[in-house]
Protein backbone atom coordinates (compact mmCIF):
# COMPACT_ATOMS: atom_id res chain seq x y z
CA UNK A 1 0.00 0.00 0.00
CA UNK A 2 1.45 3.09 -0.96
CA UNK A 3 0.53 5.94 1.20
CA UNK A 4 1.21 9.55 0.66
CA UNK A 5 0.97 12.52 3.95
CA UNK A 6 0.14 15.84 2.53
CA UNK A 7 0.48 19.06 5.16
CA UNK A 8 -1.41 22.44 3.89
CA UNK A 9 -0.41 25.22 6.35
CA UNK A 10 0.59 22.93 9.09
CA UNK A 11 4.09 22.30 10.27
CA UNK A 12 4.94 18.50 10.05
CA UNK A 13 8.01 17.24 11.78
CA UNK A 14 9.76 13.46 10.93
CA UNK A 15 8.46 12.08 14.70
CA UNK A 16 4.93 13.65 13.59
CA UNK A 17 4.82 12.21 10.13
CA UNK A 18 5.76 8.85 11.36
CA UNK A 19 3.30 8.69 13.91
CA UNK A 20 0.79 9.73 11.64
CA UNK A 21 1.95 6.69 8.78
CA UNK A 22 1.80 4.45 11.71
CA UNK A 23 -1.43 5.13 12.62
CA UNK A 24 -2.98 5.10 9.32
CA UNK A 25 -1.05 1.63 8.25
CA UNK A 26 -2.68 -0.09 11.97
CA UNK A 27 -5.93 1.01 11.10
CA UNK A 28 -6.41 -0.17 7.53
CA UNK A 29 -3.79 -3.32 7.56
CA UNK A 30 -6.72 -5.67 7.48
CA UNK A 31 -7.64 -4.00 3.89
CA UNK A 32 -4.22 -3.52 3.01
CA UNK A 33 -4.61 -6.04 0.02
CA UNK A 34 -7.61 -3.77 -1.18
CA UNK A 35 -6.08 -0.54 -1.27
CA UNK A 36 -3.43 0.42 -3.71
CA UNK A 37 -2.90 4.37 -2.86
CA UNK A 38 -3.85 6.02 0.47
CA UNK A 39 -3.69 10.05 0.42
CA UNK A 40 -3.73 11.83 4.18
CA UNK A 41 -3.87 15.38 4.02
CA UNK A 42 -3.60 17.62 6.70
CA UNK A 43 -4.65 21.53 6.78
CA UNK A 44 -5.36 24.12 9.19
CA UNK A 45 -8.37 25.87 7.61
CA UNK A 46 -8.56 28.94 9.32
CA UNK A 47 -5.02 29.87 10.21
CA UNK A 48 -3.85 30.75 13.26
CA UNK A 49 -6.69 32.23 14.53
CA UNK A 50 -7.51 28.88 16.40
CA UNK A 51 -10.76 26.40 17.04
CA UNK A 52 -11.88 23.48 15.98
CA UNK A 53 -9.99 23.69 12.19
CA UNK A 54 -7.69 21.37 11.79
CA UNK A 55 -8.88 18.96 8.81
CA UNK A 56 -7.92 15.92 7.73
CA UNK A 57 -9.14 14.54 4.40
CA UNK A 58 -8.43 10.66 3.85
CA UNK A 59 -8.71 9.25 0.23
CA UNK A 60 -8.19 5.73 -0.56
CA UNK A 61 -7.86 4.33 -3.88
CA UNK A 62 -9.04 0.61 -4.31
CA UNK A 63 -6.84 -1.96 -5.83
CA UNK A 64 -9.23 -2.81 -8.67
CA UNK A 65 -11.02 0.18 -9.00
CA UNK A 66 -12.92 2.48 -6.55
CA UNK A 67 -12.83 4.84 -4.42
CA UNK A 68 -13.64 5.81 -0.74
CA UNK A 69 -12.69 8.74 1.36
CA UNK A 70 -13.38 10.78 4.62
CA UNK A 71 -13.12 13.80 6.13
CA UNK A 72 -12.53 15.14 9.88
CA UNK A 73 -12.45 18.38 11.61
CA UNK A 74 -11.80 18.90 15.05
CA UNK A 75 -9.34 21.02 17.46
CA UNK A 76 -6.12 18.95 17.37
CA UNK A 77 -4.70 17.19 14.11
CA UNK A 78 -4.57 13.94 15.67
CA UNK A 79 -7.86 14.06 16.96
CA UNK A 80 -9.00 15.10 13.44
CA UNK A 81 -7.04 11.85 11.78
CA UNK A 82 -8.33 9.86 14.79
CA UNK A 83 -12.07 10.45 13.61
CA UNK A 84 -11.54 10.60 9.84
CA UNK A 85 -10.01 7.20 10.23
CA UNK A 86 -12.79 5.81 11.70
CA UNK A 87 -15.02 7.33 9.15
CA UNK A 88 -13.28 6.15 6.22
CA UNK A 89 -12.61 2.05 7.97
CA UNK A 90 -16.36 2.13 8.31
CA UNK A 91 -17.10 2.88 4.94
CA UNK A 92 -14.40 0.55 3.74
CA UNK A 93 -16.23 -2.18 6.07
CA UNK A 94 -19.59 -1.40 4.20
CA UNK A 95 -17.90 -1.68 0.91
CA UNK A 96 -15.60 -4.32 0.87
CA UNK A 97 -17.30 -6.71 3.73
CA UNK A 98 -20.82 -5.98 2.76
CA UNK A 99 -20.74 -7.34 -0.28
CA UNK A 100 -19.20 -10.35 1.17
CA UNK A 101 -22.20 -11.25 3.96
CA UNK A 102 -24.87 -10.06 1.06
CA UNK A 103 -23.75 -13.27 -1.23
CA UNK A 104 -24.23 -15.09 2.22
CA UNK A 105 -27.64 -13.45 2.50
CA UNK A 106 -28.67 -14.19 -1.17
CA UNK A 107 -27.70 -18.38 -0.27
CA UNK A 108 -29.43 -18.52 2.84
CA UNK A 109 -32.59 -16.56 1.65
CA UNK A 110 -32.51 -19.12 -1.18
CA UNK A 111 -32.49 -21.90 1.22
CA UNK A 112 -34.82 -19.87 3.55
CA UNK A 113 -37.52 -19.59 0.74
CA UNK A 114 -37.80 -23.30 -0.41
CA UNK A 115 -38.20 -24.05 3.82
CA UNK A 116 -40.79 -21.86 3.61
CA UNK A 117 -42.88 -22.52 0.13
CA UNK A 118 -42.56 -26.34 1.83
CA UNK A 119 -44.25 -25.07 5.15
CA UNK A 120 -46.84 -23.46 3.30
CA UNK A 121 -48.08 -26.68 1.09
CA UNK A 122 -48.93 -28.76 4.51
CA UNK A 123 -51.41 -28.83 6.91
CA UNK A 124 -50.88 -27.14 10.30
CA UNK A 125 -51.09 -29.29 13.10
CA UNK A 126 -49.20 -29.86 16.68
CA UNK A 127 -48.63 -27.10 18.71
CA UNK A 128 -49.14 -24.82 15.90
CA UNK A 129 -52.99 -25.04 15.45
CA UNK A 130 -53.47 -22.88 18.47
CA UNK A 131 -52.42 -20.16 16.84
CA UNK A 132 -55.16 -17.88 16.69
CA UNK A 133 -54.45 -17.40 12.07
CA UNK A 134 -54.13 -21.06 11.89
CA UNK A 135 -56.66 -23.36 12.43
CA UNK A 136 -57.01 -27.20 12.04
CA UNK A 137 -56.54 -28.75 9.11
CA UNK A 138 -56.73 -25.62 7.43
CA UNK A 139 -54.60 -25.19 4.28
CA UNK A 140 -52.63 -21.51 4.29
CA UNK A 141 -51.39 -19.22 1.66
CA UNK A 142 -47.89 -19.19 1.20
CA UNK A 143 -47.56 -15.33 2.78
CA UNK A 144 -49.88 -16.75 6.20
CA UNK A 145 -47.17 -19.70 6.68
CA UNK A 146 -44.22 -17.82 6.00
CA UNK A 147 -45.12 -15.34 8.63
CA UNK A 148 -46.09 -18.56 10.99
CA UNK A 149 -42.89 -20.35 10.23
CA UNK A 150 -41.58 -16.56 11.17
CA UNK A 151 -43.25 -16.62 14.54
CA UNK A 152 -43.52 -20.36 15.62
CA UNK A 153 -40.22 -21.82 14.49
CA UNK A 154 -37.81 -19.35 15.43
C-alpha cells in the first residue's frame, strides 16, 4: 500500500509524520490487500486564529477500482485523523465486507424460501394449530405460513 501525507499550512516534523503513517497503516492493515494508494492530508483551515480547524481529508484508492474517502475536523490534528479514520474504515467495512455477507444473505434466503414454500403446502397441526391465524386442518397461503414459520419456528 502506498501511502502519501500531505500538510497544507501545518508544520509537520519526521516524529509527527511517522506517527501519523503508523497510525494510518494499523488502522487499515486488514484492507491492506484492497487498497493500492492512500492520500492523508492535513490543513489548518482557518489559520492561526484557532478552534476546531484542523482537517484531515483521507482518500483511498481501491486496488481494482474504486474509491472511498473521509473527512474530519476537530481542534487537534490527531484528533482530526483519529475520527476521519474511523469514518473512512467504516465505509471501507460497508464496501468491501458488505458485499461479502450479502452473497451469504442471497444463499441462505434461497435456502430460507424453499423451507418456507414447503411449510406453506402442509397442513398445520401440533402445537401450531393454536395459533389464533391457523386453524385445524386448514390449508394456508404461502404469505400466512411464511409469517407462521416466522413466529412459531424461530
Amino acid at each position: 500500500m502506498e501511502l502519501r501525507l500531505v500538510a497544507r499550512h501545518v508544520k509537520l516534523d519526521e516524529d509527527f509524520r511517522e506517527s501519523v503513517e503508523r497510525r494510518v497503516r494499523f488502522a487499515l492493515r486488514r484492507f491492506e490487500s484492497r487498497i493500492a494508494k492512500t492520500t492523508v492530508v492535513l490543513s489548518d483551515i482557518n489559520g492561526p486564529r484557532g478552534g476546531e480547524d484542523q482537517l484531515c481529508r483521507i482518500v483511498i484508492n481501491l486496488a481494482p477500482r474504486g474509491i472511498v474517502s473521509a473527512e474530519a475536523t476537530a481542534a487537534s490534528t490527531l484528533a482530526a485523523i483519529d475520527s476521519a479514520l474511523d469514518r473512512v474504515c467504516r465505509r471501507l467495512v460497508r464496501l468491501l465486507e458488505g458485499t461479502r455477507n450479502l452473497q451469504r444473505r442471497r444463499r441462505r434466503a434461497g435456502k430460507h424460501a424453499a423451507s418456507r414454500h414447503e411449510a406453506a403446502s402442509r397442513h398445520i397441526e401440533g402445537p401450531e394449530q393454536d395459533h389464533p391465524v391457523a386453524q385445524r386442518g386448514q390449508m394456508l397461503t404461502c404469505s400466512k405460513a411464511c409469517l407462521l414459520s416466522d413466529v412459531l419456528l424461530v
